[in-house]
PDB file of N, CA and C in Angstrom:
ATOM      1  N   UNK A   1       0.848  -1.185   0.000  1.00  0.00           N
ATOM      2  CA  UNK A   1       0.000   0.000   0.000  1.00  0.00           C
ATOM      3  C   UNK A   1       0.887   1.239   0.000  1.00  0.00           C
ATOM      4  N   UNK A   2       0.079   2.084  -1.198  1.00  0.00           N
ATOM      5  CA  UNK A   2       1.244   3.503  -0.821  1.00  0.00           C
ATOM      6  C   UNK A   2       0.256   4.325  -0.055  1.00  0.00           C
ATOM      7  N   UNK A   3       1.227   5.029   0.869  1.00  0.00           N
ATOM      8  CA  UNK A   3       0.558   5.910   1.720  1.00  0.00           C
ATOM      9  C   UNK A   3       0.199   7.218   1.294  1.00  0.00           C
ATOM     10  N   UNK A   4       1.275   7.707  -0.194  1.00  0.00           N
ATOM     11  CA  UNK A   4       0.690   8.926  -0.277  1.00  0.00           C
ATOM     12  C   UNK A   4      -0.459   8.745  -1.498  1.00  0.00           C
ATOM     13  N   UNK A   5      -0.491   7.901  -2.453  1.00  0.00           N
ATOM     14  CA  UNK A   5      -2.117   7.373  -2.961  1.00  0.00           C
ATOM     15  C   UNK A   5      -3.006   7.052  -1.894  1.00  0.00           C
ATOM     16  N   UNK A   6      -2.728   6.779  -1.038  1.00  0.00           N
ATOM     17  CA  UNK A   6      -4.199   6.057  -0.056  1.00  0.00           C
ATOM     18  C   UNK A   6      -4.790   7.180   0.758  1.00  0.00           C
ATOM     19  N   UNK A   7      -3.999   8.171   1.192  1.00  0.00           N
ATOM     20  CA  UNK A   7      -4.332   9.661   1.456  1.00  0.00           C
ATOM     21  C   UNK A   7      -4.870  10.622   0.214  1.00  0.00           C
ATOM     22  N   UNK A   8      -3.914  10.642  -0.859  1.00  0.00           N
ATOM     23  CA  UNK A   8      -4.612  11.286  -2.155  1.00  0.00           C
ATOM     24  C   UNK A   8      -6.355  11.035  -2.300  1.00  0.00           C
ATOM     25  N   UNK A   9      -6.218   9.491  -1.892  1.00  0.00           N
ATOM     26  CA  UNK A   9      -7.489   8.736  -2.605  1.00  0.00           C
ATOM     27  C   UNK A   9      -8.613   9.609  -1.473  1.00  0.00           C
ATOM     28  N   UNK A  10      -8.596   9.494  -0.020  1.00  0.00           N
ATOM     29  CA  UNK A  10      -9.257  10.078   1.111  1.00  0.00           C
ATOM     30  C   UNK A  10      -9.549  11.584   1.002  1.00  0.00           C
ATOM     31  N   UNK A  11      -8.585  12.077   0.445  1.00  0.00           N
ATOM     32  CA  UNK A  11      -8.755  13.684   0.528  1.00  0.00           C
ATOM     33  C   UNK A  11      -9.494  13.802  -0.444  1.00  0.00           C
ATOM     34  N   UNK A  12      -9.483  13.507  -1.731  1.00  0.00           N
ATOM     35  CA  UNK A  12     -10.145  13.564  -2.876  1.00  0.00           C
ATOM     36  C   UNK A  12     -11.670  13.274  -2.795  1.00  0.00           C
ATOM     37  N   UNK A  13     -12.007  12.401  -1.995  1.00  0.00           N
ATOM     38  CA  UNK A  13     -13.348  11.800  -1.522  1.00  0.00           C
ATOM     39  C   UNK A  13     -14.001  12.757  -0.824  1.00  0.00           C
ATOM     40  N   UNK A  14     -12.660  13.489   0.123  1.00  0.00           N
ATOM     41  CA  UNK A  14     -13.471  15.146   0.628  1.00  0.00           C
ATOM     42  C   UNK A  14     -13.909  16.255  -0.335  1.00  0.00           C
ATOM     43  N   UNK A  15     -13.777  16.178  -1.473  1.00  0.00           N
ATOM     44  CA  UNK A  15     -13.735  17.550  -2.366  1.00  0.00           C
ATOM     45  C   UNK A  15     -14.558  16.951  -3.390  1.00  0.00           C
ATOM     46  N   UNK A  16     -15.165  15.464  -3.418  1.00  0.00           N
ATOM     47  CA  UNK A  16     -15.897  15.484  -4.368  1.00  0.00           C
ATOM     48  C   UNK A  16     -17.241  15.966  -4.629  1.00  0.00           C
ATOM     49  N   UNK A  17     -17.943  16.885  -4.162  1.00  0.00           N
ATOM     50  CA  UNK A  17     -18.986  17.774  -4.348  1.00  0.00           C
ATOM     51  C   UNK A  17     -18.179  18.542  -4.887  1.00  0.00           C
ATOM     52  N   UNK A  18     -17.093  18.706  -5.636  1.00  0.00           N
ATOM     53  CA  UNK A  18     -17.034  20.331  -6.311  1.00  0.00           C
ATOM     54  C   UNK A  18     -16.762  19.920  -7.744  1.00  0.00           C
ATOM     55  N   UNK A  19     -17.643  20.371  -8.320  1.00  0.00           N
ATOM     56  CA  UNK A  19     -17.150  19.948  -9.648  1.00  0.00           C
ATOM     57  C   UNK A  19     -16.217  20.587 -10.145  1.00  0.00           C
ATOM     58  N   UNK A  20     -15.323  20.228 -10.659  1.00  0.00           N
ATOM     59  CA  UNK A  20     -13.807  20.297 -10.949  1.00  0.00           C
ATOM     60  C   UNK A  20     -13.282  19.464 -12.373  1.00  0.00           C
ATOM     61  N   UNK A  21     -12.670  20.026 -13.583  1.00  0.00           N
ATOM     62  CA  UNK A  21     -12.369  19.456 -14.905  1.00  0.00           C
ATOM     63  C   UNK A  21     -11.339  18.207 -13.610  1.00  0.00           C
ATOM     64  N   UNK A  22     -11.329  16.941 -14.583  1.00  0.00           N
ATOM     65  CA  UNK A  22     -10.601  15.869 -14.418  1.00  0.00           C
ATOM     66  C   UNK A  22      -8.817  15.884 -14.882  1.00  0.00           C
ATOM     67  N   UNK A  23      -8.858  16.979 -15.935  1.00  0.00           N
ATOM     68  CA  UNK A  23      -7.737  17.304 -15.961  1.00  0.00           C
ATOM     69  C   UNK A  23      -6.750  18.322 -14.731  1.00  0.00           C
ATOM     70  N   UNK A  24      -8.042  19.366 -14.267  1.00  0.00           N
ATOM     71  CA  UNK A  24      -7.254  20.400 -13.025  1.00  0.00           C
ATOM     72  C   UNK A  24      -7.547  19.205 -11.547  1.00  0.00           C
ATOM     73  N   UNK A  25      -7.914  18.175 -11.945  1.00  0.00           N
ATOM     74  CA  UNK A  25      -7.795  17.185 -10.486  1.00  0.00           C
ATOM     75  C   UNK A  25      -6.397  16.542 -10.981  1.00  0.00           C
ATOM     76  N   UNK A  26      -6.528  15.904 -11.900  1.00  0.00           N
ATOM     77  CA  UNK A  26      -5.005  15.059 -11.911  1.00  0.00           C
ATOM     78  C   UNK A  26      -3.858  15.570 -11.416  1.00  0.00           C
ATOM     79  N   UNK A  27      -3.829  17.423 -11.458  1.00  0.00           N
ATOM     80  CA  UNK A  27      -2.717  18.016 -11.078  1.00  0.00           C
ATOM     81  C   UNK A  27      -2.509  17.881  -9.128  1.00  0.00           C
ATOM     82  N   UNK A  28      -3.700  17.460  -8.707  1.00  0.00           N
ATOM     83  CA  UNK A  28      -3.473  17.240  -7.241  1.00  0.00           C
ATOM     84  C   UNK A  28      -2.423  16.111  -7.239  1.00  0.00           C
ATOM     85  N   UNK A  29      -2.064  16.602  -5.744  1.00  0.00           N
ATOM     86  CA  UNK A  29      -0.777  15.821  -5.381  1.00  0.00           C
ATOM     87  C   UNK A  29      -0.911  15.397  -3.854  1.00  0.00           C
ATOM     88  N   UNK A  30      -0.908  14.515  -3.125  1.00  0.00           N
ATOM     89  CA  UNK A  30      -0.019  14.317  -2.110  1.00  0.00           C
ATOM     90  C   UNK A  30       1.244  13.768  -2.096  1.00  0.00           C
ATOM     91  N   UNK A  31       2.171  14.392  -1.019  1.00  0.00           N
ATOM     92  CA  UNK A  31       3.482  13.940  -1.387  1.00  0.00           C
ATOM     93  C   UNK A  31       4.650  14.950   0.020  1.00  0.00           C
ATOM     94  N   UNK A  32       5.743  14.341   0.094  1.00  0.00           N
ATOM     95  CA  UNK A  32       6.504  14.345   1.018  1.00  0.00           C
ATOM     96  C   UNK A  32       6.666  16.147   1.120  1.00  0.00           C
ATOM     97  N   UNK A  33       6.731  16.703   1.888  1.00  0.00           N
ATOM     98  CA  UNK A  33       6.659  18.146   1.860  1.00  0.00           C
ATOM     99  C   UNK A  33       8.495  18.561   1.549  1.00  0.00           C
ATOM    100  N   UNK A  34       8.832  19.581   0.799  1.00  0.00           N
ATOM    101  CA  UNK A  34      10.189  20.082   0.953  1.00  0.00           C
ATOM    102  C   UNK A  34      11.207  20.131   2.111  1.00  0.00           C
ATOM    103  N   UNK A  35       9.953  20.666   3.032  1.00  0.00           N
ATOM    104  CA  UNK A  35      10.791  20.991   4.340  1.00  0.00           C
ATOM    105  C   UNK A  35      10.385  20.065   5.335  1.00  0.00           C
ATOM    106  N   UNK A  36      11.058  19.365   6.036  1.00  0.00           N
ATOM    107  CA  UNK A  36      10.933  18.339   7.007  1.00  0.00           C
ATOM    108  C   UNK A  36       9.602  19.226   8.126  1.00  0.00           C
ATOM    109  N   UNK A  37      10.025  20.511   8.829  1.00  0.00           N
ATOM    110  CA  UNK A  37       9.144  21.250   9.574  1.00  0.00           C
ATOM    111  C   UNK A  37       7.763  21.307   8.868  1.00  0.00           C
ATOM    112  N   UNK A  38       7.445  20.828   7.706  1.00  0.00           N
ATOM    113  CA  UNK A  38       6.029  21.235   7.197  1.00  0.00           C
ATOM    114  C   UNK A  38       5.283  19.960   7.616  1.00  0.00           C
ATOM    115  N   UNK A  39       5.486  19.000   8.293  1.00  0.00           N
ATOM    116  CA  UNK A  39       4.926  17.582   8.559  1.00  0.00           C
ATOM    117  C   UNK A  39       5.161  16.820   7.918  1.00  0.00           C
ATOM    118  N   UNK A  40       4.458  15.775   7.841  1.00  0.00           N
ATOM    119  CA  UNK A  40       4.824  14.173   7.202  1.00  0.00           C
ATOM    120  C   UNK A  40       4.678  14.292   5.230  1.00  0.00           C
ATOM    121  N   UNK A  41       3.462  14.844   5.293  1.00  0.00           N
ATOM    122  CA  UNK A  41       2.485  14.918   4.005  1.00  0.00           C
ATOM    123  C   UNK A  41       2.029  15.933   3.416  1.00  0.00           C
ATOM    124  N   UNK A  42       2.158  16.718   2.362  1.00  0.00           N
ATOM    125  CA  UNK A  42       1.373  17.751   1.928  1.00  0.00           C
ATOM    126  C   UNK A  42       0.217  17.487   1.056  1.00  0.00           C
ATOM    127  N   UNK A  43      -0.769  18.201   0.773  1.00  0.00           N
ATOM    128  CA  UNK A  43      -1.900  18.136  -0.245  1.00  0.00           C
ATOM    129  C   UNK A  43      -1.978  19.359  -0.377  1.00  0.00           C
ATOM    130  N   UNK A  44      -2.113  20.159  -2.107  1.00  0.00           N
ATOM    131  CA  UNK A  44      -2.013  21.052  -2.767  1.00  0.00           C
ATOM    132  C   UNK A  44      -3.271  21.693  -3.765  1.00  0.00           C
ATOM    133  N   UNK A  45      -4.285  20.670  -3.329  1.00  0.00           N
ATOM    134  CA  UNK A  45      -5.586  20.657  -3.750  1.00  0.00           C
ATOM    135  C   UNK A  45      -6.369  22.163  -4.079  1.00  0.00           C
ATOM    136  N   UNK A  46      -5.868  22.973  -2.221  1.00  0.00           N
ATOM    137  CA  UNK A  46      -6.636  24.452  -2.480  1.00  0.00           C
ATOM    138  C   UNK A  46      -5.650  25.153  -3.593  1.00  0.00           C
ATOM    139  N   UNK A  47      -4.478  25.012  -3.593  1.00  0.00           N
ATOM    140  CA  UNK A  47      -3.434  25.736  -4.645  1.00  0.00           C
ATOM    141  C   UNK A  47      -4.175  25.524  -6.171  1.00  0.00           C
ATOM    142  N   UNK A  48      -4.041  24.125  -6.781  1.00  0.00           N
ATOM    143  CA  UNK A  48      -4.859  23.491  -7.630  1.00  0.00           C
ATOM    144  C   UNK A  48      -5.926  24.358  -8.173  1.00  0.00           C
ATOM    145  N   UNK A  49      -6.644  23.913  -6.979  1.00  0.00           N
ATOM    146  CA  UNK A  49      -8.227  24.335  -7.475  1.00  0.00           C
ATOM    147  C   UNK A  49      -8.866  25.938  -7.479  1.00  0.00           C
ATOM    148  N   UNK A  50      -8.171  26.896  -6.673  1.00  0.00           N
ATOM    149  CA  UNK A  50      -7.974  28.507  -6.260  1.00  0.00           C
ATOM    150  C   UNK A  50      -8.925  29.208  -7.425  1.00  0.00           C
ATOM    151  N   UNK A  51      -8.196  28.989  -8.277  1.00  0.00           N
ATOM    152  CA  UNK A  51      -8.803  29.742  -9.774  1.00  0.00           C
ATOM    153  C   UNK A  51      -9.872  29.172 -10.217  1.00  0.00           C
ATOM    154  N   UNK A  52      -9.742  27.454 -10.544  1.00  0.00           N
ATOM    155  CA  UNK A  52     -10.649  27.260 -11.194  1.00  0.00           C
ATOM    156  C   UNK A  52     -12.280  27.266 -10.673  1.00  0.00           C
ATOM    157  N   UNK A  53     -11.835  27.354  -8.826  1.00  0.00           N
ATOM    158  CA  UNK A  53     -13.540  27.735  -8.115  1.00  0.00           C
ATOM    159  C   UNK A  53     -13.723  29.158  -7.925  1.00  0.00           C
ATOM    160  N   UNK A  54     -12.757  29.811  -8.518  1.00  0.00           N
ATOM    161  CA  UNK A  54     -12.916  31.602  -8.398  1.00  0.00           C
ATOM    162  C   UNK A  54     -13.053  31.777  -7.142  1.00  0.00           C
ATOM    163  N   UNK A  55     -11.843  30.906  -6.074  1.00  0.00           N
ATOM    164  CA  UNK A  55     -11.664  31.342  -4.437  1.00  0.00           C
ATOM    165  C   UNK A  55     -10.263  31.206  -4.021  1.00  0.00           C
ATOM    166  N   UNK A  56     -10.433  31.728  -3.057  1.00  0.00           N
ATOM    167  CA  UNK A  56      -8.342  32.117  -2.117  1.00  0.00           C
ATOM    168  C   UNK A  56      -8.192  30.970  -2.109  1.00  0.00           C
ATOM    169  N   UNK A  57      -6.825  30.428  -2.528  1.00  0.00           N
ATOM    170  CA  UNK A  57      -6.480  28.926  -1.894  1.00  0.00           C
ATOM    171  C   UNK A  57      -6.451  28.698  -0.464  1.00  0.00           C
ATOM    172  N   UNK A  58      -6.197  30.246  -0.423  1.00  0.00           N
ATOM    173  CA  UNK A  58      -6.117  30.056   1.480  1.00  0.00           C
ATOM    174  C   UNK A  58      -7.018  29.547   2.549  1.00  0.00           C
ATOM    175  N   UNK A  59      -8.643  30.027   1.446  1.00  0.00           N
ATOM    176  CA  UNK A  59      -9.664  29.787   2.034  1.00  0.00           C
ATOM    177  C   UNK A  59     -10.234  28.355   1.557  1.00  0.00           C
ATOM    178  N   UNK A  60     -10.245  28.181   0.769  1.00  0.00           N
ATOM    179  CA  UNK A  60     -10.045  26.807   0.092  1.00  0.00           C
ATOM    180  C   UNK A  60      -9.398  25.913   1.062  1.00  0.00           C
ATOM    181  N   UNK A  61      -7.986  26.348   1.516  1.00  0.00           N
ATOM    182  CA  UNK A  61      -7.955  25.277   2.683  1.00  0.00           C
ATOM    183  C   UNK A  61      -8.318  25.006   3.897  1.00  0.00           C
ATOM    184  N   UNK A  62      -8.922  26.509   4.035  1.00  0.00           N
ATOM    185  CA  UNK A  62      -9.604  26.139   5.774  1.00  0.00           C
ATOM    186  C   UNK A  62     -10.660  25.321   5.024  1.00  0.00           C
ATOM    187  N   UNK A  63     -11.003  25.244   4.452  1.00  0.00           N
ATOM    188  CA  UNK A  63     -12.960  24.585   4.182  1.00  0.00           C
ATOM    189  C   UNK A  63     -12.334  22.986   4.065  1.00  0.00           C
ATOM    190  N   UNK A  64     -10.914  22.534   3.155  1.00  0.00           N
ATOM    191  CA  UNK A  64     -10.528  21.153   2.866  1.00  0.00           C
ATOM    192  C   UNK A  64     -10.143  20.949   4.367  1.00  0.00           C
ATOM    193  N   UNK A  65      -9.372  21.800   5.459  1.00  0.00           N
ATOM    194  CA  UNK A  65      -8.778  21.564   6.388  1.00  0.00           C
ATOM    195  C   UNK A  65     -10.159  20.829   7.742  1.00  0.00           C
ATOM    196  N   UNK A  66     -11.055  21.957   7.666  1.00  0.00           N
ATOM    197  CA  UNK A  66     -12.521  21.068   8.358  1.00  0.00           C
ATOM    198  C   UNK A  66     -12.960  19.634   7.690  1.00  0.00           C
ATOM    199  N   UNK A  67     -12.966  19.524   6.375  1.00  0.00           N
ATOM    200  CA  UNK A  67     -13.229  18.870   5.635  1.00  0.00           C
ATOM    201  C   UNK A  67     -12.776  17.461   6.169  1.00  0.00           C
ATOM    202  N   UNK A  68     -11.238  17.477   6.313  1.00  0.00           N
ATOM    203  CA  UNK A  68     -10.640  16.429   6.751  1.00  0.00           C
ATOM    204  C   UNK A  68     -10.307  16.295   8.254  1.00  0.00           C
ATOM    205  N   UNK A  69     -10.282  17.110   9.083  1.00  0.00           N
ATOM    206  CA  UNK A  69     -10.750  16.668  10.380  1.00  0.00           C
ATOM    207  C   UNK A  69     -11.751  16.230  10.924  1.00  0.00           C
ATOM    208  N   UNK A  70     -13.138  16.463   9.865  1.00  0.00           N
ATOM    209  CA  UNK A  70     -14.387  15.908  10.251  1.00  0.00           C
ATOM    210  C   UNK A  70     -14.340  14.487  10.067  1.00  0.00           C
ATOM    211  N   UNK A  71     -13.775  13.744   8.619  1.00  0.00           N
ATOM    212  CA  UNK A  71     -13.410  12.416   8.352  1.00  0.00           C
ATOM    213  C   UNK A  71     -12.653  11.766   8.543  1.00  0.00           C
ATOM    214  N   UNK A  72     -11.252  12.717   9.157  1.00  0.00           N
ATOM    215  CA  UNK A  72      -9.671  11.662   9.377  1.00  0.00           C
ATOM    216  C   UNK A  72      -9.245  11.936  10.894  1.00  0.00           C
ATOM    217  N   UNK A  73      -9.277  10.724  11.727  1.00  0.00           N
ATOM    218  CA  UNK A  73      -8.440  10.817  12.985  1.00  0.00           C
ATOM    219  C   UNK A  73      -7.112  10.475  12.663  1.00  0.00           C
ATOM    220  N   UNK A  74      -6.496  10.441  11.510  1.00  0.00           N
ATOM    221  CA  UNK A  74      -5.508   9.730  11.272  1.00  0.00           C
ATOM    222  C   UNK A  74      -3.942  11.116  11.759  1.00  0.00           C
ATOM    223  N   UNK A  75      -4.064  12.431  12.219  1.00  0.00           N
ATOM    224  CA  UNK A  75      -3.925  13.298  11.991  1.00  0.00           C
ATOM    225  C   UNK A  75      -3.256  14.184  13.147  1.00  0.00           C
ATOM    226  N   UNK A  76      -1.905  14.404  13.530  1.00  0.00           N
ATOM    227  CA  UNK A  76      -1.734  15.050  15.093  1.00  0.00           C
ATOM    228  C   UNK A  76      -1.862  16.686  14.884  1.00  0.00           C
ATOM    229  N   UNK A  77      -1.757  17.288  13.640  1.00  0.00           N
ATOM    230  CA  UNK A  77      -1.451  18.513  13.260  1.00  0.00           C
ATOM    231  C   UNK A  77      -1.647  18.594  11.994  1.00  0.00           C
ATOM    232  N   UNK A  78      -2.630  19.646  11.374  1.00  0.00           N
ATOM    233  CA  UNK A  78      -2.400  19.917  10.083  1.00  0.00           C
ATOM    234  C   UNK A  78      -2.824  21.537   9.898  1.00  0.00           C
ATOM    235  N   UNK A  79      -2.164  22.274   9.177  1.00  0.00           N
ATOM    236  CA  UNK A  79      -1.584  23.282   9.219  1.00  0.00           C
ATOM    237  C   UNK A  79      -1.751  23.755   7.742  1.00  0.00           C
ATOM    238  N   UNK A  80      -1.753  24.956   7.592  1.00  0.00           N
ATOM    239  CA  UNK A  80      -1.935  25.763   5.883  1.00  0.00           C
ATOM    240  C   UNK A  80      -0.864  26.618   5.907  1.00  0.00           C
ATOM    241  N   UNK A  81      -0.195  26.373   4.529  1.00  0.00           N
ATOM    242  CA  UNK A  81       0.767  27.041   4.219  1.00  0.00           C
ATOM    243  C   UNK A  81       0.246  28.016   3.132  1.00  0.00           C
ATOM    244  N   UNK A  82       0.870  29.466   3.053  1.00  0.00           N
ATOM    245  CA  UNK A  82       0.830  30.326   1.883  1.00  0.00           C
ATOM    246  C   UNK A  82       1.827  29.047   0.548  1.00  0.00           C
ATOM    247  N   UNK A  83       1.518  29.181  -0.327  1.00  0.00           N
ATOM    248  CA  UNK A  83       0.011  30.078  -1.143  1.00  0.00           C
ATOM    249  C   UNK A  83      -0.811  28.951  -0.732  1.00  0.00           C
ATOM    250  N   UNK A  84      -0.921  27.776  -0.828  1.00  0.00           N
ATOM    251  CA  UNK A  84      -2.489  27.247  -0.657  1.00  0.00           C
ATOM    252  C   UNK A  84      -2.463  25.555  -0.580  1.00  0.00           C
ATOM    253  N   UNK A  85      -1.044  25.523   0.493  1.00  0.00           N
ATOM    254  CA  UNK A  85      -0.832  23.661   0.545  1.00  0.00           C
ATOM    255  C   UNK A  85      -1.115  23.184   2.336  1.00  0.00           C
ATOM    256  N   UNK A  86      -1.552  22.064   2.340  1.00  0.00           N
ATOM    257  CA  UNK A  86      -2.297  21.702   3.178  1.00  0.00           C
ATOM    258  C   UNK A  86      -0.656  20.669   3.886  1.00  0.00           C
ATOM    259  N   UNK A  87      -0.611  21.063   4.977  1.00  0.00           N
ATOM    260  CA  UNK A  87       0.640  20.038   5.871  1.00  0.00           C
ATOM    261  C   UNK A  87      -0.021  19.099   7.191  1.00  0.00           C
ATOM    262  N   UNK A  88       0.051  18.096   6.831  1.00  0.00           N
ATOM    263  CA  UNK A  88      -0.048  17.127   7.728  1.00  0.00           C
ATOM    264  C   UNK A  88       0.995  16.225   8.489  1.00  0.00           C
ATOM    265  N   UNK A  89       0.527  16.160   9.813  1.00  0.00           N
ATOM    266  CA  UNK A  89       1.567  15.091  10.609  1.00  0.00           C
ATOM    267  C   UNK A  89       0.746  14.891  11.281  1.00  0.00           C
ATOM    268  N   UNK A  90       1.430  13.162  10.745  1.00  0.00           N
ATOM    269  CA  UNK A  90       0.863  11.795  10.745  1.00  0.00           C
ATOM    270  C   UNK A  90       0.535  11.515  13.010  1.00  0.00           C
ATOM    271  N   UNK A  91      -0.100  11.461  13.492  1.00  0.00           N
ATOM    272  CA  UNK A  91      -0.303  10.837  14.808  1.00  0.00           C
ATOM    273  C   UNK A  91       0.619   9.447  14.799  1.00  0.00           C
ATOM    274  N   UNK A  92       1.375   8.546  15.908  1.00  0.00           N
ATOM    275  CA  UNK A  92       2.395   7.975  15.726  1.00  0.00           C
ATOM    276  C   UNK A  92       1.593   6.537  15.276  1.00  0.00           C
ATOM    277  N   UNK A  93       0.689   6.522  16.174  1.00  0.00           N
ATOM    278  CA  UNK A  93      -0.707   5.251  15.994  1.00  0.00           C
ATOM    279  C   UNK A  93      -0.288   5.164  14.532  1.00  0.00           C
ATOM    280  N   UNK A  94      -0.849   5.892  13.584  1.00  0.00           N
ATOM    281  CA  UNK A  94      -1.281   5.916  12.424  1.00  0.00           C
ATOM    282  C   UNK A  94      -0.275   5.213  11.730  1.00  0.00           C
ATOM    283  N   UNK A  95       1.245   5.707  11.807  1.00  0.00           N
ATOM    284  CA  UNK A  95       2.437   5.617  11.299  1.00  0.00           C
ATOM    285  C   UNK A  95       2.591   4.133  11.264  1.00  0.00           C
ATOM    286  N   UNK A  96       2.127   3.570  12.748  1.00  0.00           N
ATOM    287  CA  UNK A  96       3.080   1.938  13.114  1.00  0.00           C
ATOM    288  C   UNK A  96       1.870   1.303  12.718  1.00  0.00           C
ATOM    289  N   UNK A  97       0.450   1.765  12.206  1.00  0.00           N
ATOM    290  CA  UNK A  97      -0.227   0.873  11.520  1.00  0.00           C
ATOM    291  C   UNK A  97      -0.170   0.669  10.037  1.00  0.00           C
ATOM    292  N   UNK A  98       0.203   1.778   9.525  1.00  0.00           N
ATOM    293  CA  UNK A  98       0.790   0.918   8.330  1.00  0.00           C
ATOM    294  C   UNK A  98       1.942   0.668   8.348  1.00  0.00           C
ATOM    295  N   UNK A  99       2.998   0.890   9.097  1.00  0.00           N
ATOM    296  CA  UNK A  99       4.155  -0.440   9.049  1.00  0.00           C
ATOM    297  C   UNK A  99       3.565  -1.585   9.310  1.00  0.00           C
ATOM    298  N   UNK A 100       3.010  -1.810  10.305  1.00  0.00           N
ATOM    299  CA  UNK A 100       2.170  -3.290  10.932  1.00  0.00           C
ATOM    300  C   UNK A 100       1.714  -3.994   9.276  1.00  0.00           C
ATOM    301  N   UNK A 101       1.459  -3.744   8.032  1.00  0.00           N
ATOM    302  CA  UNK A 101       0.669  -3.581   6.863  1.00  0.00           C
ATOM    303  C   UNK A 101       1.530  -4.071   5.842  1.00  0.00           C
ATOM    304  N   UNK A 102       2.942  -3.717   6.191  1.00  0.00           N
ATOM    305  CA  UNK A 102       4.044  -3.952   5.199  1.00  0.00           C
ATOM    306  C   UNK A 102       4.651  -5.655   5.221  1.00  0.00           C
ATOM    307  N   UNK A 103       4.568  -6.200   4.232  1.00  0.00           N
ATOM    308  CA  UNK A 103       4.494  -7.708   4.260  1.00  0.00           C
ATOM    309  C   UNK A 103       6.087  -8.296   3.820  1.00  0.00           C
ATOM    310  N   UNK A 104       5.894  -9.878   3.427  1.00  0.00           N
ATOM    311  CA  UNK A 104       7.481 -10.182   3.295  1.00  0.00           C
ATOM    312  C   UNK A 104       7.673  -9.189   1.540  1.00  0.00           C
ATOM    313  N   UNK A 105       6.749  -8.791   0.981  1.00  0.00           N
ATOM    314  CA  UNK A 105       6.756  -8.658  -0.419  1.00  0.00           C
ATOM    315  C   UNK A 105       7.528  -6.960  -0.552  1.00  0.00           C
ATOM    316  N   UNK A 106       7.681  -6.173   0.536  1.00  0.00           N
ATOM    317  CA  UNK A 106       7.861  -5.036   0.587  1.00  0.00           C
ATOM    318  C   UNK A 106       8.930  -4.714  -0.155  1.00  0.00           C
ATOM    319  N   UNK A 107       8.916  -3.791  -1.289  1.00  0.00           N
ATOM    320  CA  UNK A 107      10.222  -3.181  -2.318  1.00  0.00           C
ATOM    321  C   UNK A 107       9.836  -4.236  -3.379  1.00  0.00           C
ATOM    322  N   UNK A 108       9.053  -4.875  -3.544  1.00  0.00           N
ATOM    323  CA  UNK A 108       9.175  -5.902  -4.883  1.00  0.00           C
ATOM    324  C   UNK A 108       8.519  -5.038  -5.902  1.00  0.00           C
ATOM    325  N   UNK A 109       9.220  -4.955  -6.906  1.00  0.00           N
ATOM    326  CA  UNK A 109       9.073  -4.746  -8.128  1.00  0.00           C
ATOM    327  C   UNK A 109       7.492  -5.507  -9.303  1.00  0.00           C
ATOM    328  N   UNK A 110       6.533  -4.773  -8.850  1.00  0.00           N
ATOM    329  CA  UNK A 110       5.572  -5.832  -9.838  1.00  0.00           C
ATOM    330  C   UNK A 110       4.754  -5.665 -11.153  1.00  0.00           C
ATOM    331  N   UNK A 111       5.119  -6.691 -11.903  1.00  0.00           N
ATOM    332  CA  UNK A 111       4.198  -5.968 -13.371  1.00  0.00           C
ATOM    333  C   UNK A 111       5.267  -5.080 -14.165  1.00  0.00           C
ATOM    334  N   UNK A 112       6.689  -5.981 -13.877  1.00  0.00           N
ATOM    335  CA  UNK A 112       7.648  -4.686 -14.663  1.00  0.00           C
ATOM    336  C   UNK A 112       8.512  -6.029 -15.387  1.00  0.00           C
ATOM    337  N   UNK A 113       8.177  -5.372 -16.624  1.00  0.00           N
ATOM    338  CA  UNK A 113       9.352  -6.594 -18.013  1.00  0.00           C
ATOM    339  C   UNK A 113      10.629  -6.421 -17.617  1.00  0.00           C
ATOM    340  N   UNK A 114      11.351  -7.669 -17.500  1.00  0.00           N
ATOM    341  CA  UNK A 114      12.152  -7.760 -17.321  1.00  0.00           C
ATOM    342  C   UNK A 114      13.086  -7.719 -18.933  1.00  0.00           C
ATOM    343  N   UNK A 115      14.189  -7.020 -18.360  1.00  0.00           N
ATOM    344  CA  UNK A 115      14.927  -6.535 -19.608  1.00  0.00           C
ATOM    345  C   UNK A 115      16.573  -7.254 -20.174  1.00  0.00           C
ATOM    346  N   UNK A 116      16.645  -7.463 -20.708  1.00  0.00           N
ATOM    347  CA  UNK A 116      18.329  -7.763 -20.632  1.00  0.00           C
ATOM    348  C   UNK A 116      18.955  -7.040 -21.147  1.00  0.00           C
ATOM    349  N   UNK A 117      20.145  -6.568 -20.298  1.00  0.00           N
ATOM    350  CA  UNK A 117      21.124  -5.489 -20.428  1.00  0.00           C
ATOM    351  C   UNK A 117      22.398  -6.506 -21.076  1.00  0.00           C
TER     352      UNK A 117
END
């Protein structure tokens, strides 16, 4: 299981009342933040979407930021950054349950042709 698809997939489930082109969704991201101090995870969704709902990303993320505290305990801190990215850190629970998740198969390569060099 990847953790930052399985969060992508959750947050996305929060924002689906807004209709939104499928192309300005693909540009969402979760993913490891630049700076270690920004938490575990970022989501960039209000940045994303700002223009195309004719609103502040800023405000955009308080509304995603309720959004996902109403549905995720998974969560010790999450925080809004200028211009309009959403920072999360992970509660420790959360962390050692998906290690608990990770099997003998972990790092295997699957569904990839093998090549000869």
């Amino acid at each position: 299981m990847n953790i930052y698809i399985y969060y992508k997939d959750i947050f996305l489930d929060c924002i689906n009342h807004l209709i939104v082109d499928k192309k300005i969704k693909s540009k969402i991201t979760v993913e490891i933040p630049k700076q270690k101090n920004f938490g575990d995870i970022s989501f960039n969704a209000p940045l994303i979407l700002g223009s195309s709902l004719n609103k502040s990303p800023l405000i955009l993320a308080e509304d995603f930021k309720k959004l996902i505290l109403k549905s995720n305990k998974d969560f010790e801190k999450i925080e809004i950054a200028k211009p309009g990215f959403i920072n999360l850190t992970f509660k420790k629970k959360t962390l050692l349950n998906f290690l608990n998740k990770i099997d003998n198969n972990f790092g295997e390569i699957k569904n990839i042709e093998k090549k000869k060099i």
